[in-house]
C-alpha atoms as a PDB file:
ATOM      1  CA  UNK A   1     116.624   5.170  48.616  1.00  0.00           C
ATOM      2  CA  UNK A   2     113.955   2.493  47.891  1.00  0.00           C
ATOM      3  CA  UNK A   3     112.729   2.382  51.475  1.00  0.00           C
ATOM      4  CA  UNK A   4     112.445   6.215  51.309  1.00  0.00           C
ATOM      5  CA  UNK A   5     110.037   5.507  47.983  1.00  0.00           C
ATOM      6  CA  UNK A   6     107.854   2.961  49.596  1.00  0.00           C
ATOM      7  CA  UNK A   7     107.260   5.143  52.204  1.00  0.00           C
ATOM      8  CA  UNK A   8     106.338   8.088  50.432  1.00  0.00           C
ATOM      9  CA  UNK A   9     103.831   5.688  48.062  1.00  0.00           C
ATOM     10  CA  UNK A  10     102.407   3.808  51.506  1.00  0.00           C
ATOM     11  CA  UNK A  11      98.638   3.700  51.863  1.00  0.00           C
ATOM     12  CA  UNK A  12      96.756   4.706  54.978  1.00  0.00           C
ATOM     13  CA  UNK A  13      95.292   1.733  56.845  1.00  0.00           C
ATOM     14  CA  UNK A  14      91.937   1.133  56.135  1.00  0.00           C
ATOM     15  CA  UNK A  15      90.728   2.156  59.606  1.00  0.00           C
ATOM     16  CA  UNK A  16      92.462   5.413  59.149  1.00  0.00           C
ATOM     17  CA  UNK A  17      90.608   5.573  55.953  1.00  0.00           C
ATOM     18  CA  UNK A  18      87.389   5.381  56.954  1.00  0.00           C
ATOM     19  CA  UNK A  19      87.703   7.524  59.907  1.00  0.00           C
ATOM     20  CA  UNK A  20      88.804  10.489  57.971  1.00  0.00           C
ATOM     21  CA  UNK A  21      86.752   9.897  55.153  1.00  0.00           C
ATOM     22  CA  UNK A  22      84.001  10.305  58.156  1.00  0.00           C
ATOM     23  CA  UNK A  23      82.233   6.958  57.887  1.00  0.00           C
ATOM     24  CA  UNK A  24      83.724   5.003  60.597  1.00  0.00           C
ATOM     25  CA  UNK A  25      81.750   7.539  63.173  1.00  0.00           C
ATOM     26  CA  UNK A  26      84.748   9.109  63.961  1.00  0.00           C
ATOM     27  CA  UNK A  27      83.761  13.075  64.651  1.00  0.00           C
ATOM     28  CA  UNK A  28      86.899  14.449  65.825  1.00  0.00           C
ATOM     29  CA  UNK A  29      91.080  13.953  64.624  1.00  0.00           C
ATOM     30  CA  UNK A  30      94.022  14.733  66.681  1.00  0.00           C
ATOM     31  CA  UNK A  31      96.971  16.825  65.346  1.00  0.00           C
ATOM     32  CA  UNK A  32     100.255  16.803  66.183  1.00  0.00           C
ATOM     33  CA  UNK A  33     102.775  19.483  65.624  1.00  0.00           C
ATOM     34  CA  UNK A  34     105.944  18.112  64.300  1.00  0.00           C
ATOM     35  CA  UNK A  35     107.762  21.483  63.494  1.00  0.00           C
ATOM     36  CA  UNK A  36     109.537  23.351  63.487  1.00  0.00           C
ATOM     37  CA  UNK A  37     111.570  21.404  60.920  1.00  0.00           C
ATOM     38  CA  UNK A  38     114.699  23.473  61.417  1.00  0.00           C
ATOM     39  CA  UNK A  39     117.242  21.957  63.686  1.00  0.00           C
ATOM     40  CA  UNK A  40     115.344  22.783  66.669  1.00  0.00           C
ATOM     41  CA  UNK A  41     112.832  20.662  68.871  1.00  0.00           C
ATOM     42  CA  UNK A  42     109.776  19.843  67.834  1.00  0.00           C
ATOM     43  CA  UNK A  43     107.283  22.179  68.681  1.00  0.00           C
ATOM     44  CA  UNK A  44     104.933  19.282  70.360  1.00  0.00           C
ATOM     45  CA  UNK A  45     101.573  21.510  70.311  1.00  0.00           C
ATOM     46  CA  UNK A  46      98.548  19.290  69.973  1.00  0.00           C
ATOM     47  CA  UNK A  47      94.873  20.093  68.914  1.00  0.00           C
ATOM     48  CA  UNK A  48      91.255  18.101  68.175  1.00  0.00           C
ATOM     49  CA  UNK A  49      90.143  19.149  65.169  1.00  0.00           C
ATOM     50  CA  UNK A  50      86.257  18.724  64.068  1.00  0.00           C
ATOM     51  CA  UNK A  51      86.193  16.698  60.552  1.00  0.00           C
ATOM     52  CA  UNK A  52      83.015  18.177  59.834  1.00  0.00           C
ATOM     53  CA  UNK A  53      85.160  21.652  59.784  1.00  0.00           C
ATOM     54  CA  UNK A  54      87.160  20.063  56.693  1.00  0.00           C
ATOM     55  CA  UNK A  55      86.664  20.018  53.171  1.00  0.00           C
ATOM     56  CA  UNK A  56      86.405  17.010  51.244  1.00  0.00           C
ATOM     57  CA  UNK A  57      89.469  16.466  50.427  1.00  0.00           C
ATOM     58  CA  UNK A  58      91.823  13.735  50.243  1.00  0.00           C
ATOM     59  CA  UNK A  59      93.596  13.849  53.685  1.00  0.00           C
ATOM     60  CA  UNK A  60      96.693  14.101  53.080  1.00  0.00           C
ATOM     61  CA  UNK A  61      96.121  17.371  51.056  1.00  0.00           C
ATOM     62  CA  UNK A  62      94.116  18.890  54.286  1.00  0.00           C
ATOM     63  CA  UNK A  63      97.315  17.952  55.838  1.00  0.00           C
ATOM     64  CA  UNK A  64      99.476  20.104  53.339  1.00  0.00           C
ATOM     65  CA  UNK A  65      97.573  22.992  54.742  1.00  0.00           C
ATOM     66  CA  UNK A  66      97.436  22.399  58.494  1.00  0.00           C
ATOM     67  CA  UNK A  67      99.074  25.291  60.427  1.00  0.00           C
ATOM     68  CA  UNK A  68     100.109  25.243  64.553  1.00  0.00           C
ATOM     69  CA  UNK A  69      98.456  27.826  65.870  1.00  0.00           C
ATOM     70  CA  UNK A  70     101.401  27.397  68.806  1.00  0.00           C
ATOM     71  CA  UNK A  71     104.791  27.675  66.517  1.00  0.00           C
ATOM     72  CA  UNK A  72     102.800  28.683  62.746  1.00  0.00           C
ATOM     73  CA  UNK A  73     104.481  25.588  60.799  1.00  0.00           C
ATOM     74  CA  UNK A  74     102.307  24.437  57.815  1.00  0.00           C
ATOM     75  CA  UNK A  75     101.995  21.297  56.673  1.00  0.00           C
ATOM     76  CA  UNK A  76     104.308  19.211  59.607  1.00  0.00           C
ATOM     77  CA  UNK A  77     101.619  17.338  61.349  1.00  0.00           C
ATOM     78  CA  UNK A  78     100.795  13.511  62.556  1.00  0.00           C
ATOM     79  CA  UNK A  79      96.880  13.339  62.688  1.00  0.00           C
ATOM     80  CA  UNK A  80      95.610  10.205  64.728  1.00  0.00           C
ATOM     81  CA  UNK A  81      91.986   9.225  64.865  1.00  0.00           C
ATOM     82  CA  UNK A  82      90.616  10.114  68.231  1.00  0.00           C
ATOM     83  CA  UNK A  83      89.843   7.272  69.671  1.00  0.00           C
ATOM     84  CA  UNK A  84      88.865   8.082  72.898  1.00  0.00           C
ATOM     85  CA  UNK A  85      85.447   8.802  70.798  1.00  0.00           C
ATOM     86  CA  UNK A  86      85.444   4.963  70.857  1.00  0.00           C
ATOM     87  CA  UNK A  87      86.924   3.750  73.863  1.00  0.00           C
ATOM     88  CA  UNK A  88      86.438   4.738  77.322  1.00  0.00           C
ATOM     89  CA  UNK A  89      89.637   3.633  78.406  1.00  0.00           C
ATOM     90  CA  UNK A  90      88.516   3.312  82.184  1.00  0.00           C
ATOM     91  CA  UNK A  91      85.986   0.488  80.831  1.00  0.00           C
ATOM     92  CA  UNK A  92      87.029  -0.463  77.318  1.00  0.00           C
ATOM     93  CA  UNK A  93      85.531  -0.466  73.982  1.00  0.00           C
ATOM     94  CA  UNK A  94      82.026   0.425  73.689  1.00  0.00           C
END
């Protein structure tokens, strides 16, 4: 039960923090599809999603309100930075 707290109470790492709050240079998120949440697979459906389309909201909030367009579960994502913004992964960081 106390793991199950901390987790819920767990800050974003700071690079995550900048990069959504849009200052890191970061223009673009990926989301994940994690649903649907009902005993069956995960759906798996993946999209890039322009932060300047997003309100200014605290992320995890915009995250409440995500929908898959694939399966229509809201709410059931994992958003990474997209770091291929970043890194050209045939010649490294730039």
């Amino acid at each position: 039960m106390r793991h199950a707290l901390a987790s819920k109470t767990r800050k974003l790492p700071a690079i995550l923090e900048r990069a959504l709050n849009r200052s890191a240079g970061f223009k673009t998120v990926i989301v994940y599809c994690l649903g649907p949440a009902k005993g069956r697979p995960p759906c798996g459906h993946n999209a890039s999603l322009n932060l300047s389309y997003l309100p200014d909201w605290d992320w995890r909030d915009i995250s409440a309100h995500l929908k898959c367009t694939k399966c229509g579960t809201v709410g059931y994502v994992d958003t990474r930075v997209n770091w291929s913004e970043k890194i050209d992964f045939n010649r490294g960081i730039s």
